[in-house]
Structures are given as C-alpha cells and as structure tokens.
C-alpha atoms as a PDB file:
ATOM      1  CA  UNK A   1      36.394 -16.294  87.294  1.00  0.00           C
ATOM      2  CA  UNK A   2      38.889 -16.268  89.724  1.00  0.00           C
ATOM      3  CA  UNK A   3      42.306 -14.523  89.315  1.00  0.00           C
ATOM      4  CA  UNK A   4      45.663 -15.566  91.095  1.00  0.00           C
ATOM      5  CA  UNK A   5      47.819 -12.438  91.715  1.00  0.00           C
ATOM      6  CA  UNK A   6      51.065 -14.490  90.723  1.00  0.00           C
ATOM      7  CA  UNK A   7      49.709 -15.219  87.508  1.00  0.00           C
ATOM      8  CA  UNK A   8      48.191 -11.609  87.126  1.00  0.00           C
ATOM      9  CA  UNK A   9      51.998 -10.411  87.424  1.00  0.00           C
ATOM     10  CA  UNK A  10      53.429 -12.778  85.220  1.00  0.00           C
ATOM     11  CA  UNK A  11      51.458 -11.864  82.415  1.00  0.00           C
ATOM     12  CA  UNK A  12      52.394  -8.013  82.766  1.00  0.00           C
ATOM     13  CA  UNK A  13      55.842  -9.152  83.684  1.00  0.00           C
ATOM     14  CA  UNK A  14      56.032 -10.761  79.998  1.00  0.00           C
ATOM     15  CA  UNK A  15      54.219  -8.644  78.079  1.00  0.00           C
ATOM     16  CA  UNK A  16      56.511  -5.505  79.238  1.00  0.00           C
ATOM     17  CA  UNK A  17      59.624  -7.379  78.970  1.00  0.00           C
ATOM     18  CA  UNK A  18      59.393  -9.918  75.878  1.00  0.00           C
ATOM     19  CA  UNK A  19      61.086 -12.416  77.652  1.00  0.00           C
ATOM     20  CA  UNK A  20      60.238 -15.377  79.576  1.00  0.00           C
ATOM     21  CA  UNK A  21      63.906 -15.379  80.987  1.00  0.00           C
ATOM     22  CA  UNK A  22      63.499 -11.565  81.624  1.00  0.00           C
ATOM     23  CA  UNK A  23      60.238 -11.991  82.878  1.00  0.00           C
ATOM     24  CA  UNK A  24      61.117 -14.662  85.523  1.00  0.00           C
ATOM     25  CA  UNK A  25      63.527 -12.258  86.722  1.00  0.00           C
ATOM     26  CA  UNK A  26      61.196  -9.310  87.570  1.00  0.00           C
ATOM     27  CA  UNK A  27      58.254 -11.747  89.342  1.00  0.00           C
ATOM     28  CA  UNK A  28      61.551 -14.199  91.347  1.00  0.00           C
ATOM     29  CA  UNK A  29      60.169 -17.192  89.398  1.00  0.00           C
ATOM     30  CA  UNK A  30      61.909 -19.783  87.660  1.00  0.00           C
ATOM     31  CA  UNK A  31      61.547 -19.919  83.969  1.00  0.00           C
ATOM     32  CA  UNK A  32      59.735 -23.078  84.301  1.00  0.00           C
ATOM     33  CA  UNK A  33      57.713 -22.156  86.771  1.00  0.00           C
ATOM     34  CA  UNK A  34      56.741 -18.673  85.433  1.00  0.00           C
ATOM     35  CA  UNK A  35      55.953 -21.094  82.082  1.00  0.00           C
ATOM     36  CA  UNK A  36      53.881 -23.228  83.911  1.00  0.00           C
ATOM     37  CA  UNK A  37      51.790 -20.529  85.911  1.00  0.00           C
ATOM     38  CA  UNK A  38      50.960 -18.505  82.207  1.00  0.00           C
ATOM     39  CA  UNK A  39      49.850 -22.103  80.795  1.00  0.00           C
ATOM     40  CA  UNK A  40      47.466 -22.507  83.392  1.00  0.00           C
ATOM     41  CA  UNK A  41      46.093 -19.066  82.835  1.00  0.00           C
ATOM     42  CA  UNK A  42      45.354 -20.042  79.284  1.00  0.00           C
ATOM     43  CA  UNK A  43      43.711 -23.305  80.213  1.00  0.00           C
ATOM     44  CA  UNK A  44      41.234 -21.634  82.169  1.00  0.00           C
ATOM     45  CA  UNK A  45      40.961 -18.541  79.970  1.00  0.00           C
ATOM     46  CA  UNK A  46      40.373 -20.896  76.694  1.00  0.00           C
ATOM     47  CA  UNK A  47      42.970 -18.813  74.712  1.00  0.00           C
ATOM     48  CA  UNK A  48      46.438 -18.360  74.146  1.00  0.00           C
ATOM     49  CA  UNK A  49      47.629 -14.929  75.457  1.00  0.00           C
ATOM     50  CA  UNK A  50      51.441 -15.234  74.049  1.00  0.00           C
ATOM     51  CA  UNK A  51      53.131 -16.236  70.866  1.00  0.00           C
ATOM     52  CA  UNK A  52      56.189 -18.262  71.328  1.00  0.00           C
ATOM     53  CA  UNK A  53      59.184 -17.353  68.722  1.00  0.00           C
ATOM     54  CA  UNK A  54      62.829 -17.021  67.890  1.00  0.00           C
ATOM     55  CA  UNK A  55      62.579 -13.354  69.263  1.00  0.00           C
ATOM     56  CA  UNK A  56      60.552 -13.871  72.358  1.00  0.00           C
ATOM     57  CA  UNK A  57      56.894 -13.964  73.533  1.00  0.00           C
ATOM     58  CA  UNK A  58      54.308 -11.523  72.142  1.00  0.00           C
ATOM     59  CA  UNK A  59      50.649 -11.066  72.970  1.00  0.00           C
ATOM     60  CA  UNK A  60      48.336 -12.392  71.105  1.00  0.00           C
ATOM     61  CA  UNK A  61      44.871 -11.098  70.484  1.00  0.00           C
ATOM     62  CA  UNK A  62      43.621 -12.125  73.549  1.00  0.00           C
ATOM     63  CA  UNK A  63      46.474 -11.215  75.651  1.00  0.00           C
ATOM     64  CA  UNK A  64      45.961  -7.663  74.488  1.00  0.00           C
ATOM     65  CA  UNK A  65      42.796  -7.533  75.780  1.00  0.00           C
ATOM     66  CA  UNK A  66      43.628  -9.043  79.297  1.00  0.00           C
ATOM     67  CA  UNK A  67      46.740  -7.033  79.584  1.00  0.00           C
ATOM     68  CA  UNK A  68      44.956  -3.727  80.667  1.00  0.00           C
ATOM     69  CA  UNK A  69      42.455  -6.288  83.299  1.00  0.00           C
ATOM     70  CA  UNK A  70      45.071  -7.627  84.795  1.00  0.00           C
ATOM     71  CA  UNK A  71      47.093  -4.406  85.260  1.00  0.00           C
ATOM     72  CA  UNK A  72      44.073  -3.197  86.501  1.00  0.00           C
ATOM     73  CA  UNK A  73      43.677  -5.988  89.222  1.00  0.00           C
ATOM     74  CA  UNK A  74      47.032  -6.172  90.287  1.00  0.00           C
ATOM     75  CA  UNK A  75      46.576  -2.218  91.421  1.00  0.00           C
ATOM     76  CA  UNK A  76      43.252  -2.836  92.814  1.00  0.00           C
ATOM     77  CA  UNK A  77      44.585  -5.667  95.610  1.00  0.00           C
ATOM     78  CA  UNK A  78      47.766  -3.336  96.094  1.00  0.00           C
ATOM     79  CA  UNK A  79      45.541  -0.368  97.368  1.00  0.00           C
ATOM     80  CA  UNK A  80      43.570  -2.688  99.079  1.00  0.00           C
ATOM     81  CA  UNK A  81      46.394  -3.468 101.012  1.00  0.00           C
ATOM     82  CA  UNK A  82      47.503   0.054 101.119  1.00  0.00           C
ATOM     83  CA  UNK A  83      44.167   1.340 102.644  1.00  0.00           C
ATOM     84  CA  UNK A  84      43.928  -1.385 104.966  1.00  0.00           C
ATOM     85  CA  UNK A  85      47.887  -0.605 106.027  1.00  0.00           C
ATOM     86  CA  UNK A  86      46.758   2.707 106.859  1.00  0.00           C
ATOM     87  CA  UNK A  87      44.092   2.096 108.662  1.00  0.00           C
ATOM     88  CA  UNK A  88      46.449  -0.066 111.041  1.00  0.00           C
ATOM     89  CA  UNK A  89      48.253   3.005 111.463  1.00  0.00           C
ATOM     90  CA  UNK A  90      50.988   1.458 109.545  1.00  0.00           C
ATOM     91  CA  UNK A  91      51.091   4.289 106.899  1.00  0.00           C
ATOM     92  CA  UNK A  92      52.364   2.000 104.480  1.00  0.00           C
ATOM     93  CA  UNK A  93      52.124   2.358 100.690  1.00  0.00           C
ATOM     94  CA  UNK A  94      53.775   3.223  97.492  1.00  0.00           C
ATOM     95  CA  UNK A  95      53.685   6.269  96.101  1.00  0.00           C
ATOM     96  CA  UNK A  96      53.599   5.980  92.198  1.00  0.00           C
ATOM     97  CA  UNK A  97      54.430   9.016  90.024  1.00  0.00           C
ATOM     98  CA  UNK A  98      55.537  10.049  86.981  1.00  0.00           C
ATOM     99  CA  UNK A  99      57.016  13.223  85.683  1.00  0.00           C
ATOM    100  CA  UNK A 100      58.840  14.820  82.656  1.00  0.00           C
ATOM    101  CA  UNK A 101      62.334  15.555  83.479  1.00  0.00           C
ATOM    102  CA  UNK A 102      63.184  18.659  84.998  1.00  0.00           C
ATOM    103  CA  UNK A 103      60.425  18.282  87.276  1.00  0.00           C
ATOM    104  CA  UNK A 104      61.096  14.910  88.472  1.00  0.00           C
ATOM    105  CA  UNK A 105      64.423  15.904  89.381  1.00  0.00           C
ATOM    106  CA  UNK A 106      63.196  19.056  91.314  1.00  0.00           C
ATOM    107  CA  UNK A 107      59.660  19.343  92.318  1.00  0.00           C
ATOM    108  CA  UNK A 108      58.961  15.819  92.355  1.00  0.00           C
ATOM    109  CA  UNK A 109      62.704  14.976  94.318  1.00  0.00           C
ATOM    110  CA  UNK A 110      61.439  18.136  96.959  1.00  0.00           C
ATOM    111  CA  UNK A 111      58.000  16.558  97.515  1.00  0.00           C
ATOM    112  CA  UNK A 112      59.230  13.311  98.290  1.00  0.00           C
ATOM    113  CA  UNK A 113      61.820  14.019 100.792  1.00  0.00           C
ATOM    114  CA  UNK A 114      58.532  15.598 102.667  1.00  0.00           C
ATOM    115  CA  UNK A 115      56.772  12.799 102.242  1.00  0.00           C
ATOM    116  CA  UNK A 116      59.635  10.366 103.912  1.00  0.00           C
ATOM    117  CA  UNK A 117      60.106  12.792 106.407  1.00  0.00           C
ATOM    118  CA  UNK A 118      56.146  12.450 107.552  1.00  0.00           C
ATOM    119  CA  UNK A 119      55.933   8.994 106.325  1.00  0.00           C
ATOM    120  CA  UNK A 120      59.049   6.897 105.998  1.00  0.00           C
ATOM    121  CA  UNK A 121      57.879   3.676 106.195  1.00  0.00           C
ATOM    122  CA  UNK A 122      56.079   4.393 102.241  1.00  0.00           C
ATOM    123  CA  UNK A 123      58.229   3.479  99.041  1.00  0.00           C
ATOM    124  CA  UNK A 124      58.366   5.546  95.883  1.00  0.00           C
ATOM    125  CA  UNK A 125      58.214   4.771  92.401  1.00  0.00           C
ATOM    126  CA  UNK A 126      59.155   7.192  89.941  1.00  0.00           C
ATOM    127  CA  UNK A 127      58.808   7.224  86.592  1.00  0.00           C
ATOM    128  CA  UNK A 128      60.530   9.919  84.033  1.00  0.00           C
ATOM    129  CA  UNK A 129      58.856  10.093  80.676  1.00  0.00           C
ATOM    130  CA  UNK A 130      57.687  11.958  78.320  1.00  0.00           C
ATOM    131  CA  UNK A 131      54.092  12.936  77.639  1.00  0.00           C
ATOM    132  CA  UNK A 132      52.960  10.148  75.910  1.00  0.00           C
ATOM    133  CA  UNK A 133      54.393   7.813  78.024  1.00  0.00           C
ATOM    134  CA  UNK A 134      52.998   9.401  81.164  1.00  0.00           C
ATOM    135  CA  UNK A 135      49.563   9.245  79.524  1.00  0.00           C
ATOM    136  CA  UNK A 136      50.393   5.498  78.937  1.00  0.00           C
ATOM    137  CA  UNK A 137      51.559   4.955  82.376  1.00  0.00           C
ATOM    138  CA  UNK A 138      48.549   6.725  83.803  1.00  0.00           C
ATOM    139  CA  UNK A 139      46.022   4.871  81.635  1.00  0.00           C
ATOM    140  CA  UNK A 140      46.937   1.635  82.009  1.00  0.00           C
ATOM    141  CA  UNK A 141      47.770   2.022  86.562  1.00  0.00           C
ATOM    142  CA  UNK A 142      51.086   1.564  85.943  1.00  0.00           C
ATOM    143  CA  UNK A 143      51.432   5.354  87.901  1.00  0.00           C
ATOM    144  CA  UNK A 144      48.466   6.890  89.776  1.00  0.00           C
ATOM    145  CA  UNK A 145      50.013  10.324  89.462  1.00  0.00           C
ATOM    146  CA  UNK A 146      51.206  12.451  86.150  1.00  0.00           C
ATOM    147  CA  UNK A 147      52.976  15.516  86.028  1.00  0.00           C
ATOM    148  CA  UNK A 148      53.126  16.250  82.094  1.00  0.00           C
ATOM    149  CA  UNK A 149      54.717  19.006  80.475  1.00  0.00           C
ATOM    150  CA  UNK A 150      51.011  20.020  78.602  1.00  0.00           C
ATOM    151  CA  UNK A 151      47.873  19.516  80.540  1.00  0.00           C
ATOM    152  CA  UNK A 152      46.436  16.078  79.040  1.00  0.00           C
ATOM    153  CA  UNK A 153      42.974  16.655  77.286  1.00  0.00           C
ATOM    154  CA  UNK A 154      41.372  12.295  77.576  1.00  0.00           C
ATOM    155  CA  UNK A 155      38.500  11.692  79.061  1.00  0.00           C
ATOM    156  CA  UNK A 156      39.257   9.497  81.324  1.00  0.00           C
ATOM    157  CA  UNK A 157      42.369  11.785  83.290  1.00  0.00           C
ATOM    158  CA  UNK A 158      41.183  15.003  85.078  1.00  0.00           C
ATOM    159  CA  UNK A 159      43.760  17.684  86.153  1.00  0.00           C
ATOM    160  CA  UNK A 160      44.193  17.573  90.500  1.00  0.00           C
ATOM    161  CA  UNK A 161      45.688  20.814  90.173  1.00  0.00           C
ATOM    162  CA  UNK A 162      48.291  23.984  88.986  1.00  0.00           C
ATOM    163  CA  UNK A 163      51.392  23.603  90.055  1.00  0.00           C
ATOM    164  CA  UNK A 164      53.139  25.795  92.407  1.00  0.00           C
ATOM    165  CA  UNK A 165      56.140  25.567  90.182  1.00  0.00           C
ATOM    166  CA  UNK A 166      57.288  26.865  86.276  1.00  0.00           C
ATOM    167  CA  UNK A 167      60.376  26.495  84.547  1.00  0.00           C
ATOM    168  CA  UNK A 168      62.428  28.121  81.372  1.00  0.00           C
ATOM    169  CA  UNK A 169      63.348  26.830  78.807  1.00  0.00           C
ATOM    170  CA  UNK A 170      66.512  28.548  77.222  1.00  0.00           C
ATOM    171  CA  UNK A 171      69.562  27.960  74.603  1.00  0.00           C
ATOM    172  CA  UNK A 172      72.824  26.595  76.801  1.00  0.00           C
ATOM    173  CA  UNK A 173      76.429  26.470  75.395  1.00  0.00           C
ATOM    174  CA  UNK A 174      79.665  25.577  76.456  1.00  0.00           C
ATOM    175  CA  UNK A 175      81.398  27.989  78.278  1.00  0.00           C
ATOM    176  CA  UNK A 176      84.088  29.239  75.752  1.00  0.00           C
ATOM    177  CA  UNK A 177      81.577  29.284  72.829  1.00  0.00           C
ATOM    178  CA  UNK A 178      82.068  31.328  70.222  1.00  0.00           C
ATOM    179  CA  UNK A 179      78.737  32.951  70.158  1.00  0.00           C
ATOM    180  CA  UNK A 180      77.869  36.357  72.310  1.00  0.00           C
ATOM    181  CA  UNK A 181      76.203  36.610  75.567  1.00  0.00           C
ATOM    182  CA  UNK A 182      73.270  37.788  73.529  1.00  0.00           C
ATOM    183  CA  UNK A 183      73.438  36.169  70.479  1.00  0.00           C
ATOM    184  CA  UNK A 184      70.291  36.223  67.509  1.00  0.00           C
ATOM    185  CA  UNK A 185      68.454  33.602  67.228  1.00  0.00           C
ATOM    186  CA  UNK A 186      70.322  33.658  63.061  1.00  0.00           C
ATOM    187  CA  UNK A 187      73.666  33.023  64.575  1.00  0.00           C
ATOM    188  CA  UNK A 188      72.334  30.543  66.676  1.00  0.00           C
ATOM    189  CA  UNK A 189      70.672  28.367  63.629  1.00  0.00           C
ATOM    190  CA  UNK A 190      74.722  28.767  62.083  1.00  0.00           C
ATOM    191  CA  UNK A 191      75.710  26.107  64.652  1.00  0.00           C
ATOM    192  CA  UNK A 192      74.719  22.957  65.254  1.00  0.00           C
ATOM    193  CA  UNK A 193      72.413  21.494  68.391  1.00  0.00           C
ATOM    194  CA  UNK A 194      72.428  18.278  70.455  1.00  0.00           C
ATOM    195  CA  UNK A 195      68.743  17.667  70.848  1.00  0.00           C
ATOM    196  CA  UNK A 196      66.172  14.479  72.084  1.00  0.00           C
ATOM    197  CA  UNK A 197      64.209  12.624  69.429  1.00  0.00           C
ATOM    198  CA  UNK A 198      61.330  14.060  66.961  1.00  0.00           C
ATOM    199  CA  UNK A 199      59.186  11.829  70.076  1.00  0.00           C
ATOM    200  CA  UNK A 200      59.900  14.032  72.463  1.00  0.00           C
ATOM    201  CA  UNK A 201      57.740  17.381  73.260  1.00  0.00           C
ATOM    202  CA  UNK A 202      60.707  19.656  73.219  1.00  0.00           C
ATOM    203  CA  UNK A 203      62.117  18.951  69.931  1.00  0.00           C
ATOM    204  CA  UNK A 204      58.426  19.257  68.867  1.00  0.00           C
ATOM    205  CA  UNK A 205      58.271  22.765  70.281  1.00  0.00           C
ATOM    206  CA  UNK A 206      61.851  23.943  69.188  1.00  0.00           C
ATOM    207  CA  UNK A 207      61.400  22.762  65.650  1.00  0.00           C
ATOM    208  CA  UNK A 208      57.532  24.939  65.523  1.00  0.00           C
ATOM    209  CA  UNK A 209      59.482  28.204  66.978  1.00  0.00           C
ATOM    210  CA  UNK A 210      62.382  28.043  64.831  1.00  0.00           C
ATOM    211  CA  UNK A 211      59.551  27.331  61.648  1.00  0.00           C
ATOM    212  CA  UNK A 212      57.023  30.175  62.783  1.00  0.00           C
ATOM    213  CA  UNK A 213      60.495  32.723  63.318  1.00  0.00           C
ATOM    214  CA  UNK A 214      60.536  32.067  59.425  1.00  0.00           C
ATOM    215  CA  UNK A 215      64.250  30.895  59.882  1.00  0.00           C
ATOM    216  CA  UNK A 216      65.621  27.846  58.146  1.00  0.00           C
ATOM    217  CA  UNK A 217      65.477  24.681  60.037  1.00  0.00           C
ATOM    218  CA  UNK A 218      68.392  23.640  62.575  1.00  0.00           C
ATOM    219  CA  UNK A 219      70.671  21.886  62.058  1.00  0.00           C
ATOM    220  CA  UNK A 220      70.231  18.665  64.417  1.00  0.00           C
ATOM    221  CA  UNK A 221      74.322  16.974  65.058  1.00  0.00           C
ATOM    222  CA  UNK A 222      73.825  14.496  67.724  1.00  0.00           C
ATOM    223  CA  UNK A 223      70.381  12.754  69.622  1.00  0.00           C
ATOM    224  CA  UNK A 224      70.073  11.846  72.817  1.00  0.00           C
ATOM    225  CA  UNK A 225      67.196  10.625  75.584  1.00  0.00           C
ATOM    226  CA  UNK A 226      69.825  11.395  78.172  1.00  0.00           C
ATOM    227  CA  UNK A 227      69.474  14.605  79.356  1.00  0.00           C
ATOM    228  CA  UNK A 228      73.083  14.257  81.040  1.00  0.00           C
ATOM    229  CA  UNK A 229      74.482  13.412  77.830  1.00  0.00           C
ATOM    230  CA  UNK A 230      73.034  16.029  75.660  1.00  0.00           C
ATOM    231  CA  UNK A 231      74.850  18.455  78.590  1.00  0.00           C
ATOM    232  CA  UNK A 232      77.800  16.825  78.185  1.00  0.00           C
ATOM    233  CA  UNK A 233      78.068  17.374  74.539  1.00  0.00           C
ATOM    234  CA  UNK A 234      77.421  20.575  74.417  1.00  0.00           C
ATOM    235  CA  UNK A 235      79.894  21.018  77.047  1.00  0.00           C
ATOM    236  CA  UNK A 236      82.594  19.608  75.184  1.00  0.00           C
ATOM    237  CA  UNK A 237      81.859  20.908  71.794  1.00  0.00           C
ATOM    238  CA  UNK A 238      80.300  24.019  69.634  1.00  0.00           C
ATOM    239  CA  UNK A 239      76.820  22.300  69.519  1.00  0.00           C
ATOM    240  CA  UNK A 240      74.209  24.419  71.635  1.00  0.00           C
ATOM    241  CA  UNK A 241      71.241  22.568  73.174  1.00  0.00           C
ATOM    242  CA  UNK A 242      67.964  24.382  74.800  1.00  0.00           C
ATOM    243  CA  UNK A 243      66.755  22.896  78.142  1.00  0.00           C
ATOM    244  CA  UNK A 244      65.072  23.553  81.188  1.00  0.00           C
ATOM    245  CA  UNK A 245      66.981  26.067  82.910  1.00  0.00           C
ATOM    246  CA  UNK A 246      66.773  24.344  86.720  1.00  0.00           C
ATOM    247  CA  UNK A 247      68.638  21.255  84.614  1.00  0.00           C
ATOM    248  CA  UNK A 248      71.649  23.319  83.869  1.00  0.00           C
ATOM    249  CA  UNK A 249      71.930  24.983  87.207  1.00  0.00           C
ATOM    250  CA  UNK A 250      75.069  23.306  88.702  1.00  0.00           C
ATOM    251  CA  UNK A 251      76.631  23.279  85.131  1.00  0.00           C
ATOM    252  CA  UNK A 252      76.236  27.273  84.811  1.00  0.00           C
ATOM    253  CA  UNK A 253      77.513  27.316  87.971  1.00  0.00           C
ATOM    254  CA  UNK A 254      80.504  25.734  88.403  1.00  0.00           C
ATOM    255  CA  UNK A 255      81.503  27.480  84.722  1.00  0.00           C
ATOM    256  CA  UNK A 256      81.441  24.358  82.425  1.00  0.00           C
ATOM    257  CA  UNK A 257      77.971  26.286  80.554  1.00  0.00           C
ATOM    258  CA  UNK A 258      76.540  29.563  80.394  1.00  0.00           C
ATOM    259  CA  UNK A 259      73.059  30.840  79.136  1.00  0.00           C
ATOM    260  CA  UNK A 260      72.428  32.246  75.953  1.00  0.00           C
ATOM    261  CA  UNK A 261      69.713  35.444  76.130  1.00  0.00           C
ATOM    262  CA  UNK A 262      67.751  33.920  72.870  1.00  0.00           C
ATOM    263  CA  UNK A 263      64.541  36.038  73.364  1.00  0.00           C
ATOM    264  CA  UNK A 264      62.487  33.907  70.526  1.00  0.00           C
ATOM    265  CA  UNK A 265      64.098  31.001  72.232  1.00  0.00           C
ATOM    266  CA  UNK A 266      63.006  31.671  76.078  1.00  0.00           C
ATOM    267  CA  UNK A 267      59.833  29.916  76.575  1.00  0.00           C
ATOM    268  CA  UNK A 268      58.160  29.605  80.329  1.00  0.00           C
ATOM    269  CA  UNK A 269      56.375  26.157  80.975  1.00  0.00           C
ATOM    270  CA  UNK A 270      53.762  25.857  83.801  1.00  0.00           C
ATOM    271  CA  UNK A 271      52.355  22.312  84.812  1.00  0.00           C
ATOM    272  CA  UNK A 272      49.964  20.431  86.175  1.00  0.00           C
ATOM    273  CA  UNK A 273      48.948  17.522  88.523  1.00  0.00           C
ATOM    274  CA  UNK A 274      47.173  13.966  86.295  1.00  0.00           C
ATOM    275  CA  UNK A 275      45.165  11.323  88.023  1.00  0.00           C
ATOM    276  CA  UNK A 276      42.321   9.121  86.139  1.00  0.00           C
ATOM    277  CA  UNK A 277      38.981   9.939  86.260  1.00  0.00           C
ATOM    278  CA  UNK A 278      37.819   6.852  87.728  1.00  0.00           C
ATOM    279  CA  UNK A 279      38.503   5.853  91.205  1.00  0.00           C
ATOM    280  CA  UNK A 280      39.664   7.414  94.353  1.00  0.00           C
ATOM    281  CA  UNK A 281      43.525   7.614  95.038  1.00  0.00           C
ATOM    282  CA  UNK A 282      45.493   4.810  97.278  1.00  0.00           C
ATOM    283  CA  UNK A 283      46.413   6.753 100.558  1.00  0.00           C
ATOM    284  CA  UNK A 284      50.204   6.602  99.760  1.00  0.00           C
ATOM    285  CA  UNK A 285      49.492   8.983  96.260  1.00  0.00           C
ATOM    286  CA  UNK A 286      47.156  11.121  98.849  1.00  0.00           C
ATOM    287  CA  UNK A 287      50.229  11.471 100.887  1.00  0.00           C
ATOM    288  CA  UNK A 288      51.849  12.785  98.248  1.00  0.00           C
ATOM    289  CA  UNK A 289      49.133  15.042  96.846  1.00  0.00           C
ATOM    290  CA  UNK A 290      49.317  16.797 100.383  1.00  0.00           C
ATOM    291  CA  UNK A 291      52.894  17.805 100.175  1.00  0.00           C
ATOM    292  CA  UNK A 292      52.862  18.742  96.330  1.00  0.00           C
ATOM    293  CA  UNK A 293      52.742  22.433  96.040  1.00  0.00           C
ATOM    294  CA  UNK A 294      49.778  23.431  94.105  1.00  0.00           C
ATOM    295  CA  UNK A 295      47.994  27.058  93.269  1.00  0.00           C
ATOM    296  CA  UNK A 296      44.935  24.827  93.927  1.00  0.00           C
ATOM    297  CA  UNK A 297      44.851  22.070  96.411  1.00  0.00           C
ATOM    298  CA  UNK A 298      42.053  19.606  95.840  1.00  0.00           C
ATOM    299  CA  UNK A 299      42.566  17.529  98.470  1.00  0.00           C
ATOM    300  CA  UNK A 300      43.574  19.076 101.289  1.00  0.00           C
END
C-alpha cells in the first residue's frame, strides 16, 4: 500500500496535538483539508484511526497501531533526503537530539555551535526531557539522538558512547539564607524545598538519599518543571532546591545564590550518548556525533 507523506504527517500531527484545529496548524493545512486528507487515509486503510468528540480527536485502536508506522516513514523519506543532500555536497540535514536539562543547555548548546560552524546550512531540533520521555522520543524517531541522565537498559537503544562531560548535583539557597555555609543535611530537612514532580529522575533520587540517610522525609513547598522557576523561588524565599551545579552558575555568581556543602547531598552524574539499535544514523546526527565529546568515539 502506498503512503502519501502529507497524510503520514497529519496523522502524527493529530495524534500529538488532540486537535484538528491544532493539528492544521503544525502541517499549514486547512481544517477542512487536513479533515479530508485523514478520511481518505481511513478509506483506504478500512478503519477509523480517530474518535471524534466534545474534547477532540483520539486514536482509536487502529490508529495506535499506525501511529509508530507512520512516524517511522515520515523519518525514513527525511533521511533519504538527508543522505541524498549530502551526497550533493549540500550538507543539509537536521540534527535531532534530546537531552535532560543541564546538559542540553551546556554540552548539547557547545556541540552545536561546532556543528553550525562546520555545517551551517543543517537545522537543529532539540528536545529537553526527562528520561522517560527521551526513551519515548527515541523509540518512536521522533529524536535520533538521547542524552539521558541514566544509561537506558531496552533492547532496542544501544549506548554510542561516555560522555566527555559530568555534572554535580548540590543543595542551592538564596543568598541571605539563614542556614551555614556548611550546613547538615538535619538542618537542611528543617526548611522547606522547591523541587520538579515525583516524574522526574531527580526528585526520585533526592527522595531515596534523604530515605536511606534515615532522616524524615522533606518537606516539598512548591513544584515546578521549570528549572528557571524553581531558581527563582528559591531565590526569593527560604526554600532550598538541589540542582545541577553548571545550572546555577551565573546565579552563584552574580550573588543572588550560593552553594550549600551538603556532603550526603553532593552527588556526581556521568552520561551517555542513545541511538536505536536498528538502523544507521542520517548524516546530519553523524555530524553531530563527530563534534560530541566522548571518552569513546564510535564513529569517528
């Protein structure tokens, strides 16, 4: 059976965004239009792939099961294009990558601006997640490259290589915080924290140190997925929050923060680069892979 691109990205378009209005908006169709090109792709298919309701479309059976084939087509005539763009000499591409946080913001921002200085005429896409979601991401092409904060143990992602690169994480407070210099991690548990949802891999870890310590649990104030606005909080209040230290460099810096030396609270993270099993690279990610700083450079 044949299989239009257009239609291909409408039916990803939807399914991530809920929305036929939405949805038109990401593929520049018409609502209409968009309407008409997923109804034809359920006339030939023999099944219907959305549910229509008050709240929006949602797959149906069947569209679960095509979602993953068509994401998986879509990528498969981009590289095409991709390898056949470099092979003009064009060096064209899109480099697709996804990273927790505080490396996205420094290893991953470093290796691009090498990239665009070899290859400017590539685009980036950039994804910050956590682990799960990179997983996701990686799984079903929506990223061909995954730098998680724990190596990923499925059998269909292998490890590229070690990272050139660590970070610490440590307890940060405002800058005219009660608490000493070198405060215990007790007094630390007597004030409250600004931390990121029970989903995310740091609260995980916090919450298991502060359990195995044998201390009561912390007290959790205010959430946030932002990392700015955790910051920010603590910044402006007595809450203390424990992040990455290359996050809170310019903070500590210009004096709006300072460090806490939390020994049972200083934990170094080392990291690795994700691609799937399956399948060779596009020659944009390559690019990329061949300016990423790694103990252990697989394809150099």
């Amino acid at each position: 059976m044949d299989f239009d691109e257009r239609q291909l990205r409408a039916i990803v378009a939807i399914a991530e965004t809920g929305s036929l209005g939405r949805a038109a908006r990401v593929v520049n169709m018409t609502q209409p239009s968009l309407s008409r090109q997923i109804q034809a792709m359920e006339q030939r298919l023999g099944h219907r792939l959305f549910e229509r309701g008050g709240k929006g479309m949602a797959l149906t059976e069947a569209g679960r099961l095509m979602l993953p084939h068509a994401r998986h087509l879509i990528s498969e005539m981009q590289n095409t294009r991709d390898e056949l763009a470099a092979l003009g000499g064009l060096r064209r591409g899109t480099v697709r990558v996804g990273a927790v946080a505080a490396v996205l913001r420094t290893l991953v921002a470093e290796t691009v601006g090498r990239v665009l200085a070899e290859t400017p005429l590539l685009t980036i896409d950039m994804v910050e997640a956590v682990d799960g979601e990179l997983l996701e991401a990686l799984l079903t092409r929506r990223i061909d490259l995954a730098i998680p904060s724990r190596v990923f143990s499925h059998r269909d992602v292998c490890t590229v290589g070690t990272c050139d690169y660590s970070d610490t994480f440590a307890v940060f407070c405002a800058a005219d915080h009660p608490l000493p210099p070198s405060a215990t991690l007790r007094q630390t548990l007597h004030y409250g924290w600004v931390m990121p949802s029970p989903a995310f891999t740091p609260r995980t870890l916090f919450e298991e140190i502060v359990e195995q310590s044998g201390m009561p649990p912390p007290r959790i104030v205010a959430e946030s997925s932002s990392v700015e606005a955790m910051i920010s909080v603590a910044a402006r209040s007595e809450l203390l929050c424990w992040l990455p230290e290359p996050l809170l460099k310019a903070h500590t810096a210009n004096g709006s923060m300072r460090k806490l030396a939390v020994p049972e609270l200083s934990m170094n993270r080392h990291f690795s680069l994700h691609k799937r099993r399956a399948g060779i690279l596009p020659e944009a990610a390559l690019q990329f892979v061949r300016h990423f700083p790694l103990l252990r450079d697989t394809y150099a």
